[in-house]
Protein backbone atom coordinates (compact mmCIF):
# COMPACT_ATOMS: atom_id res chain seq x y z
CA UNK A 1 -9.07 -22.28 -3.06
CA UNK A 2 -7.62 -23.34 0.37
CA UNK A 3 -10.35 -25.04 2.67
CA UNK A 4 -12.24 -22.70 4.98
CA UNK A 5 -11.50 -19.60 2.94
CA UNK A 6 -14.68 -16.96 3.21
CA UNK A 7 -15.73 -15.93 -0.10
CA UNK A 8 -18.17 -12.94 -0.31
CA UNK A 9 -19.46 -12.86 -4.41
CA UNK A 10 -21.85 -10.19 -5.47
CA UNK A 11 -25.25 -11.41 -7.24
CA UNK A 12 -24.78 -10.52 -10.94
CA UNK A 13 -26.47 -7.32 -12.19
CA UNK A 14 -30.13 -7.70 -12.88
CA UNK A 15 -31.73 -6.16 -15.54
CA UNK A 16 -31.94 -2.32 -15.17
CA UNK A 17 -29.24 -2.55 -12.50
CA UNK A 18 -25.65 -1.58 -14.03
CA UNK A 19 -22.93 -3.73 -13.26
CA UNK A 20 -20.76 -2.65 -10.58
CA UNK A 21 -17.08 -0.88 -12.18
CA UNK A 22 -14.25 -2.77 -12.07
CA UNK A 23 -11.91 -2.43 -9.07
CA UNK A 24 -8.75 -0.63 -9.49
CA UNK A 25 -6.98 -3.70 -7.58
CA UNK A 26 -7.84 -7.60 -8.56
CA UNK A 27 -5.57 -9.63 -7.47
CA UNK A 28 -7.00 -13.27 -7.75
CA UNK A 29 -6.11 -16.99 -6.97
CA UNK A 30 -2.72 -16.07 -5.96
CA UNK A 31 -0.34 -18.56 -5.42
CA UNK A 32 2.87 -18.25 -4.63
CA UNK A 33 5.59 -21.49 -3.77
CA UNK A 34 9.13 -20.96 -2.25
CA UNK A 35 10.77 -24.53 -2.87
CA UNK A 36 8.62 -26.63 -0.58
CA UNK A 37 7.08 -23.51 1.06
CA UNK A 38 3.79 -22.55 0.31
CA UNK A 39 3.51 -19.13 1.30
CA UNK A 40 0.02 -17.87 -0.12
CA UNK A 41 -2.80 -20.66 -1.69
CA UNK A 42 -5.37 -18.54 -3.49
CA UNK A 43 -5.10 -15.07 -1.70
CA UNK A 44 -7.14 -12.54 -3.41
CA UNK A 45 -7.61 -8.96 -2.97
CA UNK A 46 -9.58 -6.64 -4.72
CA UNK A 47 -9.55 -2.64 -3.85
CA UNK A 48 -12.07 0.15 -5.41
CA UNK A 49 -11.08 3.65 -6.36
CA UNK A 50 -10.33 6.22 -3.26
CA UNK A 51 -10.65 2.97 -0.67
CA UNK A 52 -8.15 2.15 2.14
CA UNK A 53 -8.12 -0.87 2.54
CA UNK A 54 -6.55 -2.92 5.39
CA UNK A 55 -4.54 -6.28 4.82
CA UNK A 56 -4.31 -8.07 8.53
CA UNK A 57 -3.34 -11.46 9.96
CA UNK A 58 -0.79 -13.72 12.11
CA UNK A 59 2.90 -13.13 11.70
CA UNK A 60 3.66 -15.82 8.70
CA UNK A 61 0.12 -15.65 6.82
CA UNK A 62 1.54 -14.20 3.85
CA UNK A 63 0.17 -10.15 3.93
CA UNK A 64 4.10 -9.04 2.89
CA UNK A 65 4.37 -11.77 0.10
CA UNK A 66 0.92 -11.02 -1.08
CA UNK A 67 1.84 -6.78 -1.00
CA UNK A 68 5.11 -7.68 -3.23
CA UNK A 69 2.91 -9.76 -6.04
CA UNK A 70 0.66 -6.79 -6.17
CA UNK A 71 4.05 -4.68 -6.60
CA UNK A 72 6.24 -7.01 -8.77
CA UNK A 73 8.37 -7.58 -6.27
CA UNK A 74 7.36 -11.22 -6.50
CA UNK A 75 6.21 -13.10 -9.62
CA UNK A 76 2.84 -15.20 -8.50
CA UNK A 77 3.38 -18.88 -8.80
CA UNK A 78 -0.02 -18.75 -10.49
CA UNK A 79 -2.82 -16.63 -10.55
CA UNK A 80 -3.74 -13.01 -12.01
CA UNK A 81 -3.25 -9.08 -11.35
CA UNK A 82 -5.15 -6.61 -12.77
CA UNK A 83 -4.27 -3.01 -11.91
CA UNK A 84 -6.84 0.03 -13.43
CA UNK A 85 -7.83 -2.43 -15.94
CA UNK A 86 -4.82 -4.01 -17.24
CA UNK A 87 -3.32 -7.54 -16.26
CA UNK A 88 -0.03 -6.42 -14.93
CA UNK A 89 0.81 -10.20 -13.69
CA UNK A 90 4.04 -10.12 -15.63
CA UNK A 91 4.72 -6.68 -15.35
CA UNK A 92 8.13 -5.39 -14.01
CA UNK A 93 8.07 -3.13 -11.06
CA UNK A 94 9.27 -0.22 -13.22
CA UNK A 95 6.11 -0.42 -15.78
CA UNK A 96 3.44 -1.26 -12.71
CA UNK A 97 5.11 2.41 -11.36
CA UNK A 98 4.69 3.80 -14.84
CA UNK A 99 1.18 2.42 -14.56
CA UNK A 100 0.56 4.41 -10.93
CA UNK A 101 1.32 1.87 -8.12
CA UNK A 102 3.69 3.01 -5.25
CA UNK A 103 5.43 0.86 -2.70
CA UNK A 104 6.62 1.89 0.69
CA UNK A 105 7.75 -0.98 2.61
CA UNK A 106 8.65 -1.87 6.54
CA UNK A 107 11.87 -0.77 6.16
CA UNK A 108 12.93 3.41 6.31
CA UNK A 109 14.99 4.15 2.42
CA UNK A 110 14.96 7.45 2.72
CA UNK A 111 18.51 8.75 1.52
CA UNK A 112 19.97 10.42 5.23
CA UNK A 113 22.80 11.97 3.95
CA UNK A 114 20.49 14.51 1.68
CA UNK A 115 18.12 16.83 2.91
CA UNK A 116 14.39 16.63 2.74
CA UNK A 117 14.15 18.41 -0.01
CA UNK A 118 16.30 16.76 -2.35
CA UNK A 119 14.72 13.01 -1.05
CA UNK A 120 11.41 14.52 -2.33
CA UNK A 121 13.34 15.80 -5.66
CA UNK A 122 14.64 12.34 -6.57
CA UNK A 123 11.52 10.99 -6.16
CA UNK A 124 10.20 13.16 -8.36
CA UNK A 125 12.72 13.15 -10.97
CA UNK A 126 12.56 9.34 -10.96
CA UNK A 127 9.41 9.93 -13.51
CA UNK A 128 11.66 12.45 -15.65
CA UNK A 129 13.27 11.34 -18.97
CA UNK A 130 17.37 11.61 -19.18
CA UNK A 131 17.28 14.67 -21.12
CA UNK A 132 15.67 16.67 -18.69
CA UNK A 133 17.55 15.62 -16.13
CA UNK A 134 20.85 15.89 -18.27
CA UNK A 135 19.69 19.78 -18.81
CA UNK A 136 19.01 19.99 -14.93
CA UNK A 137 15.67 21.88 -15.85
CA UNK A 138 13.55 19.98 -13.35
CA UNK A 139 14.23 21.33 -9.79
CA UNK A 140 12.85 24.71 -10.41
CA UNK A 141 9.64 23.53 -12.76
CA UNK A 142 9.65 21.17 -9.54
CA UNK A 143 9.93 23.04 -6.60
CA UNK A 144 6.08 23.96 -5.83
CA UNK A 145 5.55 20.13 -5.86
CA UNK A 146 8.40 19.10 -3.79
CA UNK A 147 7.43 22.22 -0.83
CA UNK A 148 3.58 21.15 -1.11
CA UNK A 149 4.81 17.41 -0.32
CA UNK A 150 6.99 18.55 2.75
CA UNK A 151 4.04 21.07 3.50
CA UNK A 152 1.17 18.12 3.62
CA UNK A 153 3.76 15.76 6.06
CA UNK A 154 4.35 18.77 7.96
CA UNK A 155 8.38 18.80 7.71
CA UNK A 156 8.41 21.54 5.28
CA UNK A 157 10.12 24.02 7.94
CA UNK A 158 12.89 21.01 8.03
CA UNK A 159 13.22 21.12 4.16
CA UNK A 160 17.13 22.16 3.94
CA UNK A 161 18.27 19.92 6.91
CA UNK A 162 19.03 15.74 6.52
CA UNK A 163 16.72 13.38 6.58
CA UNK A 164 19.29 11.68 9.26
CA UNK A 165 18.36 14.73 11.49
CA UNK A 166 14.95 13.16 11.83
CA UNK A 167 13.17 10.91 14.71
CA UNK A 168 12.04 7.43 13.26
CA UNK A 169 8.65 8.22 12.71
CA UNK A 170 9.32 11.87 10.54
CA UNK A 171 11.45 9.47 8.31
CA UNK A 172 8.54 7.40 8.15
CA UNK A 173 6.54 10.26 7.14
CA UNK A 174 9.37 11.67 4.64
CA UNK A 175 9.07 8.20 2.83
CA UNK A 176 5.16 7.85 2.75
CA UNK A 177 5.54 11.38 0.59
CA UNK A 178 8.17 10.65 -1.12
CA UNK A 179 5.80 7.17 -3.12
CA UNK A 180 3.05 9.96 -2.95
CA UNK A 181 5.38 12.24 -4.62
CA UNK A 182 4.71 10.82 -8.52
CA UNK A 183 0.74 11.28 -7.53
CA UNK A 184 0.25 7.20 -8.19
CA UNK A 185 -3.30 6.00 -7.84
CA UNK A 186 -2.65 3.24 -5.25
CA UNK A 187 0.11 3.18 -2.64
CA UNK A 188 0.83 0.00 -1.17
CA UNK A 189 2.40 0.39 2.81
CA UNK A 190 3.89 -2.30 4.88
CA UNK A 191 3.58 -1.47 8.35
CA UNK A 192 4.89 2.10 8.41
CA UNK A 193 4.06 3.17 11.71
CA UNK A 194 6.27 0.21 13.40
CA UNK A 195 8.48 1.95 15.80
CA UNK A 196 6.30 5.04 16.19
CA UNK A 197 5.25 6.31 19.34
CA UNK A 198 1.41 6.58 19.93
CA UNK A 199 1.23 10.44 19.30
CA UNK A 200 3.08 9.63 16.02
CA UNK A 201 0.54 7.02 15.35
CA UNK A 202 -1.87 9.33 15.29
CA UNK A 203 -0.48 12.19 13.58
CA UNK A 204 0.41 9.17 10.67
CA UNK A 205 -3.49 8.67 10.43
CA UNK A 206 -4.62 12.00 10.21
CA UNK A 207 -1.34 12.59 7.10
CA UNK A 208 -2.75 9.50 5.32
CA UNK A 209 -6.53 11.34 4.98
CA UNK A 210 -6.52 13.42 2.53
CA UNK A 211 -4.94 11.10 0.05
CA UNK A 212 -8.05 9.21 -0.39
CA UNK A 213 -9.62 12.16 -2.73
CA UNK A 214 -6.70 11.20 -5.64
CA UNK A 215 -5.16 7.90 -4.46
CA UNK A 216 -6.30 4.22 -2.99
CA UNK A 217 -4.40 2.84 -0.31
CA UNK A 218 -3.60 -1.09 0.86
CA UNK A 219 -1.67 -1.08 4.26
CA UNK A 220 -0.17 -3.91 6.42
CA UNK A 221 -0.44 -2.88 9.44
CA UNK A 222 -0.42 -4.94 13.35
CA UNK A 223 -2.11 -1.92 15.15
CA UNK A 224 -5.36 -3.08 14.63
CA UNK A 225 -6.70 0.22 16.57
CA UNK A 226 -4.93 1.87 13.95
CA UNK A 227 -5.76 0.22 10.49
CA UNK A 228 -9.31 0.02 11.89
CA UNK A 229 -9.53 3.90 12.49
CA UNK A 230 -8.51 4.40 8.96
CA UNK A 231 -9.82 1.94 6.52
CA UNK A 232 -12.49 1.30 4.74
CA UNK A 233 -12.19 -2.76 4.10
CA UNK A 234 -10.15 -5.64 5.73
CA UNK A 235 -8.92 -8.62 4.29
CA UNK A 236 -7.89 -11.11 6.88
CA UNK A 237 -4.65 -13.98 6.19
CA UNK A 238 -4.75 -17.15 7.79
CA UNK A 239 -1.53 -19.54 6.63
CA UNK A 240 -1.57 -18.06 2.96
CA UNK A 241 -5.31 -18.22 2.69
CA UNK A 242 -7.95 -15.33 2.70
CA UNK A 243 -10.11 -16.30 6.04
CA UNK A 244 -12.49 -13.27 5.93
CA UNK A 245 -13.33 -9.96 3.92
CA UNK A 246 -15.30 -7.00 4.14
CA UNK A 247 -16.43 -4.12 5.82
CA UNK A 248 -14.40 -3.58 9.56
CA UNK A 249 -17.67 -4.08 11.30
CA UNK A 250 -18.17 -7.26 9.62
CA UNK A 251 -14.34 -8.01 10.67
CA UNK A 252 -14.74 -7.40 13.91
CA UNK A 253 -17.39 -9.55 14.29
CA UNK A 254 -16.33 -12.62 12.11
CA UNK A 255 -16.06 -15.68 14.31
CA UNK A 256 -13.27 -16.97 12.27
CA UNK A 257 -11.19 -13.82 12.82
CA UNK A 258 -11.46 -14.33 16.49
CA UNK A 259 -11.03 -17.64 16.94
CA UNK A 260 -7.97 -17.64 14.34
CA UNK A 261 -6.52 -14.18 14.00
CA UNK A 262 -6.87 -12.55 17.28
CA UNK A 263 -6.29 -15.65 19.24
CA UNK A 264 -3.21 -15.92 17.74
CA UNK A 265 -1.90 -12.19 16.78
């Protein structure tokens, strides 16, 4: 564990007191080395059923690199994943989507030239085997899902036009249901309402709600009046380390987050 890092352990169950369940998320003494690079030393994360929680820090303290070990997109250096009680460390990105984790990242990949409704199909038929696909059976047992998706972003009256026809933040909003489309348990986003205006903002928070009933969510996120508004738990970065985690109250009034985060955010 990197010096200074803020551990929070919970006293072991006493007798008559049931252990607490395990978390849907454990991520744990991640390391992860680029060449001579360090980019996380020991991160850990750990995120219960139906909780958003927030992953904040500096520009450089390692929330994106962490977000892609959770997702496969990186293979930790050392330490362990678990995901809803399996160790998915080595786990391709394919079988950790299999398993029910979802990944939107920073960057819009929505397909522009189709319309909303067939970005949602895809998405959808990305979970169905070759045969049905090959037998192009899905898009009508498919169809209620794909208009309830549209209907929950509120684009569904834009369902036959292209996703190009869009302003930056509906795209944003297109993709977020598009990794909600498969119904995973957690989605993992990376700063999706970069580029929005503050009404969009907004509108993005009160869209990500009702998700909690069926589905965790980790977020990267800058707008700290934003990720505060929405989420349950913060973990703070600090140069590849955790520096703090816990409750936002308890955040917001960590001297260690305000002497190293927001002094230098």
């Amino acid at each position: 564990m990197a010096t200074g890092m803020v551990t929070a352990e919970a006293p072991p169950a006493g007798r008559g007191q049931a252990a607490a369940a395990e978390p849907l998320l454990a991520a744990a003494d991640i390391v992860k080395v680029f060449g001579k690079l360090t980019a996380l030393n020991g991160a850990y994360l750990t995120v219960a059923p139906n909780e958003f929680h927030g992953l904040i820090g500096p520009n450089g303290s390692g929330k994106s690199t962490l977000m892609k070990c959770v997702a496969g997109a990186e293979t930790p250096t050392t330490g362990s994943v678990r995901f809803d009680g399996r160790d998915i460390t080595a786990a391709s990105p394919a079988e950790r989507a299999r398993a029910g984790l979802s990944l939107k990242f920073q960057i819009t990949s929505v397909l522009p030239a189709l319309t909303l409704y067939d970005n949602i199909l895809l998405a959808l038929q990305a979970r169905t085997s070759l045969a049905g696909l090959v037998f192009s059976r899905t898009r009508g047992v498919l169809h209620d899902r794909v208009m309830g998706m549209l209907e929950q972003f509120r684009l569904a009256d834009r369902a036959g036009e292209p996703a190009s026809a869009l302003s930056h933040g509906q795209q944003q909003w297109l993709e977020i249901a598009m990794a909600l489309a498969p119904e995973p348990k957690l989605l993992l986003l990376d700063e999706p309402t970069g580029g929005m205006s503050l009404e969009e903002r907004r509108v993005t928070g009160e869209l990500l709600q009702p998700i909690r009933a069926h589905c965790s969510l980790v977020i990267v996120e800058h707008d700290l009046d934003f990720i505060r508004d929405i989420c349950d738990r913060l973990t703070v970065l600090d140069q590849g380390s955790v520096l703090d985690s816990g409750t936002v109250q308890h955040i917001q009034a960590s001297p260690q987050v305000q002497e190293v985060y927001l002094r230098r955010a």
